[in-house]
PDB file of N, CA and C in Angstrom:
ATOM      1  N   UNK A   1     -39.977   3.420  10.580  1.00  0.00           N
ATOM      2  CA  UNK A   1     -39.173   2.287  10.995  1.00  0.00           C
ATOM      3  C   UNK A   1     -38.189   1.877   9.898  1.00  0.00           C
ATOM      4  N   UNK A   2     -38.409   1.725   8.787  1.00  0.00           N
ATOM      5  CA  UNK A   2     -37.653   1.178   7.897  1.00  0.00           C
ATOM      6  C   UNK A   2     -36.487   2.517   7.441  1.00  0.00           C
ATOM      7  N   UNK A   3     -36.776   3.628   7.400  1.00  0.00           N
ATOM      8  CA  UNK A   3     -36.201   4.827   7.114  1.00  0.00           C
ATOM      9  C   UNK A   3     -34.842   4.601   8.404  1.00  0.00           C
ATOM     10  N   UNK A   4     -35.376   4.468   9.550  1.00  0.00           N
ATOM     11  CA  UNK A   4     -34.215   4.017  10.578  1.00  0.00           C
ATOM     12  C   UNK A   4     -33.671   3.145  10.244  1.00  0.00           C
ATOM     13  N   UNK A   5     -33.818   1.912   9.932  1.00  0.00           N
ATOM     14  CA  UNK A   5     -33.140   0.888   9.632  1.00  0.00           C
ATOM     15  C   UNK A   5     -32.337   0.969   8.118  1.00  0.00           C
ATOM     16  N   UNK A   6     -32.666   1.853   7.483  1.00  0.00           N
ATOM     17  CA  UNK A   6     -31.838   2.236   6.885  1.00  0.00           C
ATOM     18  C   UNK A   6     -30.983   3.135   7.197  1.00  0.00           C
ATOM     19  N   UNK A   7     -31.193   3.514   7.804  1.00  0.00           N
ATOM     20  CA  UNK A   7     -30.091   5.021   8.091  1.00  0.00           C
ATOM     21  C   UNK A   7     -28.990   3.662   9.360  1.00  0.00           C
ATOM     22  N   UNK A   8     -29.479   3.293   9.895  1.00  0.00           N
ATOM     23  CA  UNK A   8     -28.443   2.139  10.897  1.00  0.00           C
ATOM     24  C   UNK A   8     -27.860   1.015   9.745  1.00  0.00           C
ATOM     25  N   UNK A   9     -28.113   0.407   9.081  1.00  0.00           N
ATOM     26  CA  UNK A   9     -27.215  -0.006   7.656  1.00  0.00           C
ATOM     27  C   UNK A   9     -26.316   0.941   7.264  1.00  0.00           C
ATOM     28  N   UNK A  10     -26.767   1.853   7.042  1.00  0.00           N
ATOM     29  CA  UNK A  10     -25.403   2.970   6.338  1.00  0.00           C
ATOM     30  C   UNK A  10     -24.733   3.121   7.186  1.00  0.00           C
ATOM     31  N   UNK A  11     -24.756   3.332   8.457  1.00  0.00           N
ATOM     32  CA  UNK A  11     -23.754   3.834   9.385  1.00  0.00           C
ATOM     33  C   UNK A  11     -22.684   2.241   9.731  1.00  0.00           C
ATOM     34  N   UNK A  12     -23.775   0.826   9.858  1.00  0.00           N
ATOM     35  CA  UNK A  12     -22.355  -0.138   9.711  1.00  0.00           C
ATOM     36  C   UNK A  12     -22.214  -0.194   8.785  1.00  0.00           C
ATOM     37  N   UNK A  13     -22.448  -0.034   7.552  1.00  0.00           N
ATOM     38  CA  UNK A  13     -21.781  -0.210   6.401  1.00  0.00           C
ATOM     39  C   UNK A  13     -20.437   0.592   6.452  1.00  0.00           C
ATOM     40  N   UNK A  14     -20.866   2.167   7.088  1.00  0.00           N
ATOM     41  CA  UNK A  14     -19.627   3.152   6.857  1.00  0.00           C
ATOM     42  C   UNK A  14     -19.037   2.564   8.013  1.00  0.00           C
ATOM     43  N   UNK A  15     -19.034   1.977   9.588  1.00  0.00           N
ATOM     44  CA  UNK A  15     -18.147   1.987  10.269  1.00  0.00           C
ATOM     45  C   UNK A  15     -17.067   0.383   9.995  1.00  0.00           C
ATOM     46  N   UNK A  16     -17.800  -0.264   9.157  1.00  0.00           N
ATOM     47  CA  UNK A  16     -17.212  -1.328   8.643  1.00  0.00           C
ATOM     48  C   UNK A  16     -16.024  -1.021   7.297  1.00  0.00           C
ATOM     49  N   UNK A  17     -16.071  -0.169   6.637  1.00  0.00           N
ATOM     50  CA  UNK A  17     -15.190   0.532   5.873  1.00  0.00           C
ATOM     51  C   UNK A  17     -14.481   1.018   6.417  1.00  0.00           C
ATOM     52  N   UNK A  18     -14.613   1.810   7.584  1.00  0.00           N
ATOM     53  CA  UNK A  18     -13.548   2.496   8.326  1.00  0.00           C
ATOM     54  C   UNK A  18     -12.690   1.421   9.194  1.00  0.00           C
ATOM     55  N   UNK A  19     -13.237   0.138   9.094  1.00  0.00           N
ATOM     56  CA  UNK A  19     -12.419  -0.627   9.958  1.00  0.00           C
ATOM     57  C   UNK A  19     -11.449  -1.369   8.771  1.00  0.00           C
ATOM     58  N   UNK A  20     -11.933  -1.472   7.684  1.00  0.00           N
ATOM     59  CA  UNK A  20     -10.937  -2.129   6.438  1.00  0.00           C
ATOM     60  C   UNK A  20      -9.727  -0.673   6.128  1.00  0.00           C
ATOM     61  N   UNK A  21     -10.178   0.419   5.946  1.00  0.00           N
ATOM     62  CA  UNK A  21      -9.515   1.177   5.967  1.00  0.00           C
ATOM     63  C   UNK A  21      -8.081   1.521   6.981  1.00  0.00           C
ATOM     64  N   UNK A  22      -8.503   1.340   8.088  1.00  0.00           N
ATOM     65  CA  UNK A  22      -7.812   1.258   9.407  1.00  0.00           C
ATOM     66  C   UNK A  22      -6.500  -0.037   9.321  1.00  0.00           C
ATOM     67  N   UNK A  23      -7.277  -1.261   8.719  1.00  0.00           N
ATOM     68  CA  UNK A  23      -6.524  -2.445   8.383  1.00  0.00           C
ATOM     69  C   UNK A  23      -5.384  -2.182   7.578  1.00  0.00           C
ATOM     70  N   UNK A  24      -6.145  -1.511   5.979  1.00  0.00           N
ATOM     71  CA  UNK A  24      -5.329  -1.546   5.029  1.00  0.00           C
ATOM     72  C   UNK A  24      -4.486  -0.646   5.468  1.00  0.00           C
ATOM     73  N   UNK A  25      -4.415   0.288   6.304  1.00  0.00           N
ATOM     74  CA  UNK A  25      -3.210   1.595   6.367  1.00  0.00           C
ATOM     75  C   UNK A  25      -1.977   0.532   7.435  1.00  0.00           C
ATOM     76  N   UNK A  26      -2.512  -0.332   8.681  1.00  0.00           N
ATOM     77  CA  UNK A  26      -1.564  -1.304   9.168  1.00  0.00           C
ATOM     78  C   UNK A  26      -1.163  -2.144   8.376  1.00  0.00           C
ATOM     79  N   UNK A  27      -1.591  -2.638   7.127  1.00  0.00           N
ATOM     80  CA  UNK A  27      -1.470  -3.718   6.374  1.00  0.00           C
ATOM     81  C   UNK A  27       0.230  -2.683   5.958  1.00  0.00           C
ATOM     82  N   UNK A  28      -0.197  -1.784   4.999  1.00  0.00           N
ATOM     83  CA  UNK A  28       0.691  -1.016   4.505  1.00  0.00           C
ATOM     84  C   UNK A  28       1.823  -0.494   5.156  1.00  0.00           C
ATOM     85  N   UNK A  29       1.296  -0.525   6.577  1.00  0.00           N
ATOM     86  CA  UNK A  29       2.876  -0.509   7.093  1.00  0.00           C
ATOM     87  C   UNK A  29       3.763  -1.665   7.454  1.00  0.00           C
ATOM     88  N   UNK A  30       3.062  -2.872   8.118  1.00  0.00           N
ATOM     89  CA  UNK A  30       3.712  -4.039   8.463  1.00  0.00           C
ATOM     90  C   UNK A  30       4.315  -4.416   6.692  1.00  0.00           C
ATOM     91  N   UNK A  31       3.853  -4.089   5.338  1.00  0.00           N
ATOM     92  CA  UNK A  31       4.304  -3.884   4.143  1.00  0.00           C
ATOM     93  C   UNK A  31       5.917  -4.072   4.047  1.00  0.00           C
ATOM     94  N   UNK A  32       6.050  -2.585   4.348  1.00  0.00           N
ATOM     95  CA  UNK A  32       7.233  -1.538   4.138  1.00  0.00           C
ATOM     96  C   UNK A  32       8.284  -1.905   5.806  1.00  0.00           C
ATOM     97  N   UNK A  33       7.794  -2.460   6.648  1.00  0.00           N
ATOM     98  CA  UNK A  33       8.579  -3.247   7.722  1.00  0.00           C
ATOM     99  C   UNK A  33       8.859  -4.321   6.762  1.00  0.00           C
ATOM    100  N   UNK A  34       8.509  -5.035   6.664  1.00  0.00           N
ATOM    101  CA  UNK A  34       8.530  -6.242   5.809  1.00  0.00           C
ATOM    102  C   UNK A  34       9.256  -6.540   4.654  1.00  0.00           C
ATOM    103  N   UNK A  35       9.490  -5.909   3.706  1.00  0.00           N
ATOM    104  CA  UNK A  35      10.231  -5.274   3.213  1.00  0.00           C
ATOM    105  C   UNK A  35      11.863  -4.914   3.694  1.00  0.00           C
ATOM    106  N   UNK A  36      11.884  -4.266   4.373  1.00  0.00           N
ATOM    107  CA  UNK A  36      13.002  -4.034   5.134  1.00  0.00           C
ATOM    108  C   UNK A  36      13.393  -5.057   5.599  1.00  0.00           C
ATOM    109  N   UNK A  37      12.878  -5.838   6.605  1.00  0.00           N
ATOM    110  CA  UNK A  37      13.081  -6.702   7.162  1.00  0.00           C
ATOM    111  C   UNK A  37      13.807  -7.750   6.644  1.00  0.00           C
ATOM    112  N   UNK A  38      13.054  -8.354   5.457  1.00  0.00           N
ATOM    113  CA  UNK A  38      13.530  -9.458   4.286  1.00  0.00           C
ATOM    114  C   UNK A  38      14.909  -9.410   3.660  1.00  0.00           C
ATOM    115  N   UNK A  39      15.322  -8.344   3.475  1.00  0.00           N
ATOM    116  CA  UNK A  39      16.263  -7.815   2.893  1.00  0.00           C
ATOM    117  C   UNK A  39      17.482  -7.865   3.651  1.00  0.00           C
ATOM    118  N   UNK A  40      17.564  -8.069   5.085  1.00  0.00           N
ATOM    119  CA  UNK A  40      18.045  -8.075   5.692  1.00  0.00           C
ATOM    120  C   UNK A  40      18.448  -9.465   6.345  1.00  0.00           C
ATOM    121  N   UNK A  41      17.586 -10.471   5.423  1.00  0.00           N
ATOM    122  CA  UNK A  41      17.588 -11.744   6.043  1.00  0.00           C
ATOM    123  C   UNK A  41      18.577 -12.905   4.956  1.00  0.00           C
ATOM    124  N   UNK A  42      18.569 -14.309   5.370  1.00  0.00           N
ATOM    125  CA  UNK A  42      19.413 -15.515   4.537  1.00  0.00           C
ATOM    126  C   UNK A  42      18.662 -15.799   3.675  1.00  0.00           C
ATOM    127  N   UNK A  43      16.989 -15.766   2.892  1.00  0.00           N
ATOM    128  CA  UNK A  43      16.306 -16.601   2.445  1.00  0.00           C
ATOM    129  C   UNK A  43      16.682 -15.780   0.847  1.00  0.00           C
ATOM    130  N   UNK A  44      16.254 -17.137   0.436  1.00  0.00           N
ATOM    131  CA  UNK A  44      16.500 -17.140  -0.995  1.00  0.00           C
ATOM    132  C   UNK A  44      15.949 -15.922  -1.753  1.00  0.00           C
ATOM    133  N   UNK A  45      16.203 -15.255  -2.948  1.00  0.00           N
ATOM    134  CA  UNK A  45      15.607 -14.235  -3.529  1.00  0.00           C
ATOM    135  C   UNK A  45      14.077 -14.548  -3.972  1.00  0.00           C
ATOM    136  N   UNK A  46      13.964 -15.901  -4.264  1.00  0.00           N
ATOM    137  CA  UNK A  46      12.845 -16.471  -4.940  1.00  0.00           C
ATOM    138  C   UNK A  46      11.821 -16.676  -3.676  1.00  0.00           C
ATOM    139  N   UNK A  47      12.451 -17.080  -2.052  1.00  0.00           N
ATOM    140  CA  UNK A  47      11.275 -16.757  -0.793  1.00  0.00           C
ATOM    141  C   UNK A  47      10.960 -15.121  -0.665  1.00  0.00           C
ATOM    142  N   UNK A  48      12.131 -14.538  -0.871  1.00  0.00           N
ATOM    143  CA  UNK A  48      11.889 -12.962  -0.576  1.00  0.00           C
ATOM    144  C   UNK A  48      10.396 -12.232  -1.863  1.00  0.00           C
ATOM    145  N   UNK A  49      10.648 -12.445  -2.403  1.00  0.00           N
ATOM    146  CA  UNK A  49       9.387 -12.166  -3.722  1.00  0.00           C
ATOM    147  C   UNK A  49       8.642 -12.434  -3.377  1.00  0.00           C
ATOM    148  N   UNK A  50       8.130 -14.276  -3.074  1.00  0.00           N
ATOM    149  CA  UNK A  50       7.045 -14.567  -2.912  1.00  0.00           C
ATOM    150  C   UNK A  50       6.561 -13.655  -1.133  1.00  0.00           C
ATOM    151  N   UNK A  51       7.037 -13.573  -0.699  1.00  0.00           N
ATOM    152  CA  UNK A  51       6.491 -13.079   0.546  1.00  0.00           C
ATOM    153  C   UNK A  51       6.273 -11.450   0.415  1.00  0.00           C
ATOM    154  N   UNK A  52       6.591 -10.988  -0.195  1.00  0.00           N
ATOM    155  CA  UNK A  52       6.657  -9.563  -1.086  1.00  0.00           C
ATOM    156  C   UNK A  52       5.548  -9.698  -1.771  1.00  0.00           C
ATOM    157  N   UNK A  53       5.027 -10.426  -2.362  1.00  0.00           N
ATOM    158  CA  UNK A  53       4.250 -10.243  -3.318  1.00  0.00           C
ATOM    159  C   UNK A  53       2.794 -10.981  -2.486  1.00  0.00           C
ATOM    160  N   UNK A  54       3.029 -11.857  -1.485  1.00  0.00           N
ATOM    161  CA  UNK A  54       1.469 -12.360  -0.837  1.00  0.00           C
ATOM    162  C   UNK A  54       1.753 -10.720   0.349  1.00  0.00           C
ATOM    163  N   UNK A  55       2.371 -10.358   0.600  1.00  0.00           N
ATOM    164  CA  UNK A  55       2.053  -9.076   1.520  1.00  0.00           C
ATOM    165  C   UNK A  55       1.234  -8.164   0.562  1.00  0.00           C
ATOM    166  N   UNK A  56       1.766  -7.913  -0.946  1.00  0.00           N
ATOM    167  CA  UNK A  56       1.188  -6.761  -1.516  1.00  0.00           C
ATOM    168  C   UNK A  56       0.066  -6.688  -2.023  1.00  0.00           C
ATOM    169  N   UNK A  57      -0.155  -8.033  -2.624  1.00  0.00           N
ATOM    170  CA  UNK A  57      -1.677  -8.920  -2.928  1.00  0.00           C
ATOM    171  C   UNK A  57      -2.805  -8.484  -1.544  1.00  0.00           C
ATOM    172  N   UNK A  58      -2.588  -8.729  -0.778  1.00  0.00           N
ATOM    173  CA  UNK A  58      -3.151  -8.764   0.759  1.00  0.00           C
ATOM    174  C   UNK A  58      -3.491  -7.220   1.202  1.00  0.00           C
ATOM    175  N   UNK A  59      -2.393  -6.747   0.676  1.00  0.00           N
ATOM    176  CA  UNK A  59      -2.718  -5.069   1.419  1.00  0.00           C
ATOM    177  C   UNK A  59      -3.919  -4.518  -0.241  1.00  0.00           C
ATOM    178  N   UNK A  60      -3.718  -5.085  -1.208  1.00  0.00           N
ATOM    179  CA  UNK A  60      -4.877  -4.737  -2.222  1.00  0.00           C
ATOM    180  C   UNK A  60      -5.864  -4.871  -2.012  1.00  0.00           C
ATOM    181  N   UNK A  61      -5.769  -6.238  -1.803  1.00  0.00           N
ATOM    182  CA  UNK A  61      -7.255  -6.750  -1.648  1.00  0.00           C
ATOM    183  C   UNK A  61      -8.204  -6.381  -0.074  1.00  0.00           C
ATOM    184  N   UNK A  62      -7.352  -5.607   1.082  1.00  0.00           N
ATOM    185  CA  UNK A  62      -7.730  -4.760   2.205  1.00  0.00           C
ATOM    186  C   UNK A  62      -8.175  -3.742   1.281  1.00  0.00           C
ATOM    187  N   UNK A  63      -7.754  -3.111   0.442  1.00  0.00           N
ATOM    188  CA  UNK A  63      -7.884  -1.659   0.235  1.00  0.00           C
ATOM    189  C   UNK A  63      -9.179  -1.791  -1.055  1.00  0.00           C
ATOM    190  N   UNK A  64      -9.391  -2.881  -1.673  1.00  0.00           N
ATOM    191  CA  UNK A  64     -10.815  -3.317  -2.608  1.00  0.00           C
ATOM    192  C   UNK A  64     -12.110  -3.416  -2.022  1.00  0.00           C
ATOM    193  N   UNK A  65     -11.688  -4.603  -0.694  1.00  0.00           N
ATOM    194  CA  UNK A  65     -13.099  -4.420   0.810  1.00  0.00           C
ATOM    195  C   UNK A  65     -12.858  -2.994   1.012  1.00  0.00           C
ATOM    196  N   UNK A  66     -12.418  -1.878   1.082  1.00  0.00           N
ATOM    197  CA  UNK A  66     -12.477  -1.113   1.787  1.00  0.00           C
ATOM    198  C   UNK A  66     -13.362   0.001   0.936  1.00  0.00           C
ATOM    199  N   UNK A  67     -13.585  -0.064  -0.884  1.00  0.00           N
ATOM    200  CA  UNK A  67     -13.814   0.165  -1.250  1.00  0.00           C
ATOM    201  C   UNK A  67     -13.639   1.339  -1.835  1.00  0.00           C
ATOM    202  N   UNK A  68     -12.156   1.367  -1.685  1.00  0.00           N
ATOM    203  CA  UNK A  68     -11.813   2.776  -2.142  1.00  0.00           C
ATOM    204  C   UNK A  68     -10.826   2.978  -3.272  1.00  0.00           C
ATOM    205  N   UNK A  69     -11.141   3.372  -4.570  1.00  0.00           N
ATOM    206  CA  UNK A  69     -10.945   2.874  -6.005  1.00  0.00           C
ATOM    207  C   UNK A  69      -9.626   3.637  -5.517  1.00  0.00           C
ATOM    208  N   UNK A  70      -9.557   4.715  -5.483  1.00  0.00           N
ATOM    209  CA  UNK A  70      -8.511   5.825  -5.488  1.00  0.00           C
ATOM    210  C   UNK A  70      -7.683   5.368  -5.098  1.00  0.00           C
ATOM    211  N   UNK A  71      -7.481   4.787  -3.990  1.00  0.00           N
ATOM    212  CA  UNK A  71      -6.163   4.008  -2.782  1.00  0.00           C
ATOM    213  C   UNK A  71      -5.524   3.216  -4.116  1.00  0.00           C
ATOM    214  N   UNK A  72      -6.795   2.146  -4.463  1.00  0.00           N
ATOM    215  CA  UNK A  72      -6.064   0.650  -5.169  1.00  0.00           C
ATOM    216  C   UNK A  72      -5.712   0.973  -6.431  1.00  0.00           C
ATOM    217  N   UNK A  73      -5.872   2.442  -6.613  1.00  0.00           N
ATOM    218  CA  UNK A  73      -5.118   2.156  -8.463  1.00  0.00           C
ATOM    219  C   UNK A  73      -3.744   3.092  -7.742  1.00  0.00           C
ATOM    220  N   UNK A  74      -4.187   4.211  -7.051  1.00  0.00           N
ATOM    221  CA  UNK A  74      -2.652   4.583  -6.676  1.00  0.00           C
ATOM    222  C   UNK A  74      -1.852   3.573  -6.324  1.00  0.00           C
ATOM    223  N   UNK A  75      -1.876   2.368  -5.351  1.00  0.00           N
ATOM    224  CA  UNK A  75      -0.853   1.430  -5.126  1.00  0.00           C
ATOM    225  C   UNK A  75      -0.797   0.222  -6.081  1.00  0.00           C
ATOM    226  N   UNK A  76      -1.430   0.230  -7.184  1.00  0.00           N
ATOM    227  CA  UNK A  76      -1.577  -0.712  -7.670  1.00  0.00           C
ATOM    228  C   UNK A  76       0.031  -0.050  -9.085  1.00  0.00           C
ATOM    229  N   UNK A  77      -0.375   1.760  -9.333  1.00  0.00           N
ATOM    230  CA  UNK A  77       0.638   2.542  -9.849  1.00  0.00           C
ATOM    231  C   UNK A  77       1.730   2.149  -9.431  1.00  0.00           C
ATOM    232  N   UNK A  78       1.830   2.367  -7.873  1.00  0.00           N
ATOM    233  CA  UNK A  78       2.812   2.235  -7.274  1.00  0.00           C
ATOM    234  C   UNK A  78       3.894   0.913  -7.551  1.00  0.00           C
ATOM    235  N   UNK A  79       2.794  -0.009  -7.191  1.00  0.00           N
ATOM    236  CA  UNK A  79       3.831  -1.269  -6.966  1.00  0.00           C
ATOM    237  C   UNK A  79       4.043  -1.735  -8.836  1.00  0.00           C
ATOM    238  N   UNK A  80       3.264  -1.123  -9.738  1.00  0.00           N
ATOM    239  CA  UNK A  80       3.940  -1.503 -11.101  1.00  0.00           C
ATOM    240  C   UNK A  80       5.251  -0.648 -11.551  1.00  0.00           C
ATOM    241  N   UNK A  81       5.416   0.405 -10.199  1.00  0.00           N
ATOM    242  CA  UNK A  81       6.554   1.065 -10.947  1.00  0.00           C
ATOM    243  C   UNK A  81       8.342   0.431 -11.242  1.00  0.00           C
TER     244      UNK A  81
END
């Protein structure tokens, strides 16, 4: 019994990762829309950042729950470039 109930923990544990995962890859695109988007708009340079920067914060911290080191230092590379 307990051997099952462990083996059913691991599997939501893993299908709960796959759902942060799933997030962070939409996160990352509504991103890069977003992005675009802004750039294209009247608001001040100083609204454009901040909304740039709570999108990129947000898609990190998806990709930290998601638990996947590799993702968050590559975009973490990324966005210091």
């Amino acid at each position: 019994m307990d051997k099952e109930l462990s083996f059913n923990n691991k599997i939501s544990n893993w299908m709960s990762n796959q759902q942060f995962l799933f997030q962070a890859d939409s996160i990352q695109e509504n991103l890069l829309l977003l992005k675009r988007r802004i750039s294209d708009t009247e608001l001040s340079d100083i609204d454009k950042d901040l909304i740039e920067k709570i999108a990129e914060e947000t898609l990190i911290l998806s990709l930290i729950f998601a638990n996947n080191k590799n993702k968050v230092d590559a975009l973490i590379n990324y966005l210091s470039a």
